[in-house]
C-alpha atoms as a PDB file:
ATOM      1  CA  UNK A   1       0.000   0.000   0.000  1.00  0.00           C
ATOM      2  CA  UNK A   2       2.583   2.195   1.206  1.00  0.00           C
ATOM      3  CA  UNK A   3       4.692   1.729  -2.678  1.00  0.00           C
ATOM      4  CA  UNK A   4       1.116   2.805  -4.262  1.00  0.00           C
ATOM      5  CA  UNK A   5       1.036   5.585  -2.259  1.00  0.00           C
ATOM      6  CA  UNK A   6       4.172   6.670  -3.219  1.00  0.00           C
ATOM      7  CA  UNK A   7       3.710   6.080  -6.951  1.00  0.00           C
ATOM      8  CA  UNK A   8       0.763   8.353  -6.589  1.00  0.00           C
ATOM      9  CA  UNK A   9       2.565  11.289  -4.821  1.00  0.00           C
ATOM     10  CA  UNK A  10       4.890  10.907  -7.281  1.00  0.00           C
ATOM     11  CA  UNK A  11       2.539  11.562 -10.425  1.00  0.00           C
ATOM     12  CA  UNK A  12       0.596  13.859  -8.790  1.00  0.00           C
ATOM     13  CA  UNK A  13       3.859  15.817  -7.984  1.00  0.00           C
ATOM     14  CA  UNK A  14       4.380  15.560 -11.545  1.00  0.00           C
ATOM     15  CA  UNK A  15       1.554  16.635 -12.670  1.00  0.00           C
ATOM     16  CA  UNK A  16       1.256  20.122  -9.961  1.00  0.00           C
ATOM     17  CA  UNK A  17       4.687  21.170 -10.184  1.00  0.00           C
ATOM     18  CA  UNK A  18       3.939  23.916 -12.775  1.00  0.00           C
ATOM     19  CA  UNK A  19       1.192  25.288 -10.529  1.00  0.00           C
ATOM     20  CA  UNK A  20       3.598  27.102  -8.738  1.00  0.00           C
ATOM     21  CA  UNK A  21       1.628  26.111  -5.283  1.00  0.00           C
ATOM     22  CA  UNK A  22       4.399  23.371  -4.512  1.00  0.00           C
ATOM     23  CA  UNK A  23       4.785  19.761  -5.059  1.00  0.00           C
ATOM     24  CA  UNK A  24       2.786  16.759  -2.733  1.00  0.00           C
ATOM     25  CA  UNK A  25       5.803  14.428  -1.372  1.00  0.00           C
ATOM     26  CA  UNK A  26       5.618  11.272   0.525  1.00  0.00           C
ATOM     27  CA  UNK A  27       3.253  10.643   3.078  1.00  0.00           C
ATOM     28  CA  UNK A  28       5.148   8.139   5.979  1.00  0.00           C
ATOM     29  CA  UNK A  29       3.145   5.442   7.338  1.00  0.00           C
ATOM     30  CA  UNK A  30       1.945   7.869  10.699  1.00  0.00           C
ATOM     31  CA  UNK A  31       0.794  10.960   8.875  1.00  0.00           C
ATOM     32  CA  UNK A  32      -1.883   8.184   6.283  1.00  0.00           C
ATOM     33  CA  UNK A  33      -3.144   6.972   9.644  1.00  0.00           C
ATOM     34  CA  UNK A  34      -3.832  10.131  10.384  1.00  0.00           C
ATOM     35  CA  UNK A  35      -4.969  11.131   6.801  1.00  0.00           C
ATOM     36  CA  UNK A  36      -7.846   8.415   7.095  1.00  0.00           C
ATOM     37  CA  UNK A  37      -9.036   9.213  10.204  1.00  0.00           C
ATOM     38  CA  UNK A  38     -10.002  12.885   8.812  1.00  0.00           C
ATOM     39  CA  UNK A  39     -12.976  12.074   6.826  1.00  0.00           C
ATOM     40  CA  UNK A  40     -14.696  11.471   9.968  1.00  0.00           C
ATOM     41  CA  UNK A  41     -16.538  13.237  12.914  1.00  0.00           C
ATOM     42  CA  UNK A  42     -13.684  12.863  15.309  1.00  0.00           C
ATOM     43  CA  UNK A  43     -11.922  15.472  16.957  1.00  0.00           C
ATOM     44  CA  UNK A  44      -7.678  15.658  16.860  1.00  0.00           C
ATOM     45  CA  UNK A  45      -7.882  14.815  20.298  1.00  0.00           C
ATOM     46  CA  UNK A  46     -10.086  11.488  19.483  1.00  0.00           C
ATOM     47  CA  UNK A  47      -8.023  10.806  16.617  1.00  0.00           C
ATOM     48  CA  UNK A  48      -5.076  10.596  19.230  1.00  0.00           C
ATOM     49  CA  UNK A  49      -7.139   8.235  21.006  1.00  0.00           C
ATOM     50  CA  UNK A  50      -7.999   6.343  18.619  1.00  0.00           C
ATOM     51  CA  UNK A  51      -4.564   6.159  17.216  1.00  0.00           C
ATOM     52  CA  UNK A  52      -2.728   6.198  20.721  1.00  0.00           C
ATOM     53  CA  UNK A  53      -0.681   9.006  19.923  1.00  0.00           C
ATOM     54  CA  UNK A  54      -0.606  12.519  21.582  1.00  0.00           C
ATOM     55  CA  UNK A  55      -3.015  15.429  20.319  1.00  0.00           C
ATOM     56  CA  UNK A  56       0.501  16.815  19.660  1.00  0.00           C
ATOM     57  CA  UNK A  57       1.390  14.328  17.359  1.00  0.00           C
ATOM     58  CA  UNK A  58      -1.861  14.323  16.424  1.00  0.00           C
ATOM     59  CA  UNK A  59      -1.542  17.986  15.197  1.00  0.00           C
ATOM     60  CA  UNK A  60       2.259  17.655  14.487  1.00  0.00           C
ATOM     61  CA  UNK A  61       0.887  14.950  11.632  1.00  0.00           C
ATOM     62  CA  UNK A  62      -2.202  16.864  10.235  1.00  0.00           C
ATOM     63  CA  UNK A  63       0.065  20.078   9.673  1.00  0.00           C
ATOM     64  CA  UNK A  64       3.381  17.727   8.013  1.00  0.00           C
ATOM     65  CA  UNK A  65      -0.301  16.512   5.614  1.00  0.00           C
ATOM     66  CA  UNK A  66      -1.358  19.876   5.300  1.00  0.00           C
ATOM     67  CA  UNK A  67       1.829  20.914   3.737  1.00  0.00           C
ATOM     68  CA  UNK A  68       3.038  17.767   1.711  1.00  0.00           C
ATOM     69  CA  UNK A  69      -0.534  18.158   0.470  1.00  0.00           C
ATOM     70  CA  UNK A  70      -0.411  22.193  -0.416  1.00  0.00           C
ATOM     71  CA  UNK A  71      -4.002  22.300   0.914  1.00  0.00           C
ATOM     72  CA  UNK A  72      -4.903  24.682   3.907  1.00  0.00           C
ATOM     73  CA  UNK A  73      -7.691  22.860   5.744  1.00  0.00           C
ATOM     74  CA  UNK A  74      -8.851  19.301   6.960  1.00  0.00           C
ATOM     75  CA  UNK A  75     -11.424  19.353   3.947  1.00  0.00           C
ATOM     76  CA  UNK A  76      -9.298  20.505   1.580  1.00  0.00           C
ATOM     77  CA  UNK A  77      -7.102  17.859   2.767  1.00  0.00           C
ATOM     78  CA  UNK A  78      -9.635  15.213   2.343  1.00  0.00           C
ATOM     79  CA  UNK A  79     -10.670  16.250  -1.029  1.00  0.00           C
ATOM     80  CA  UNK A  80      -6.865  16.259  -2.083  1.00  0.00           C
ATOM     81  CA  UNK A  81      -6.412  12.892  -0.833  1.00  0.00           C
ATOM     82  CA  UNK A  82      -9.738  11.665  -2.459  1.00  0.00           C
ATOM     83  CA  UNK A  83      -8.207  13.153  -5.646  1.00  0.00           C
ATOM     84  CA  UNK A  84      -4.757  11.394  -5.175  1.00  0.00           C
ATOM     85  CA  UNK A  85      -7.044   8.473  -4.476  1.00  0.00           C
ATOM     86  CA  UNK A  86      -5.240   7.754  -1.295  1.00  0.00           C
ATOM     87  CA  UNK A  87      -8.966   7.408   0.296  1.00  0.00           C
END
């Protein structure tokens, strides 16, 4: 999963670098935990339960996503990764 993941980032870096809004790079293993968690109704905090992490790491995740992504939000985030197909 983690290879297809990859090979996705990879053409969709491709594919955005002349948008001049940056270029999606690998997601690690933590941060699409995370990532599929953020469809849902749960809070960061909840995710950290969920995930047995802190809300730190929690956050420290969403924002590393947030960037690799280029998006600005948790829905924006979502849709990206819908997009990417990495949902």
């Amino acid at each position: 999963m983690l290879a297809r993941t990859e090979r996705r980032l990879h053409l969709a870096s491709r594919t955005r670098a002349g948008d001049g809004h940056g270029v999606a790079s690998e997601l690690t293993e933590p941060e699409l935990r995370v990532l599929r968690l953020l469809p849902g109704t749960l809070s960061q905090r909840e995710i950290g339960e969920a995930l047995y992490i802190s809300l730190n790491t929690v956050k420290s995740h969403a924002h590393s996503i947030y960037r690799k992504l280029n998006v600005d939000s948790r829905d924006q985030a979502v849709e990206r990764a819908r997009a990417l197909g990495l949902l």
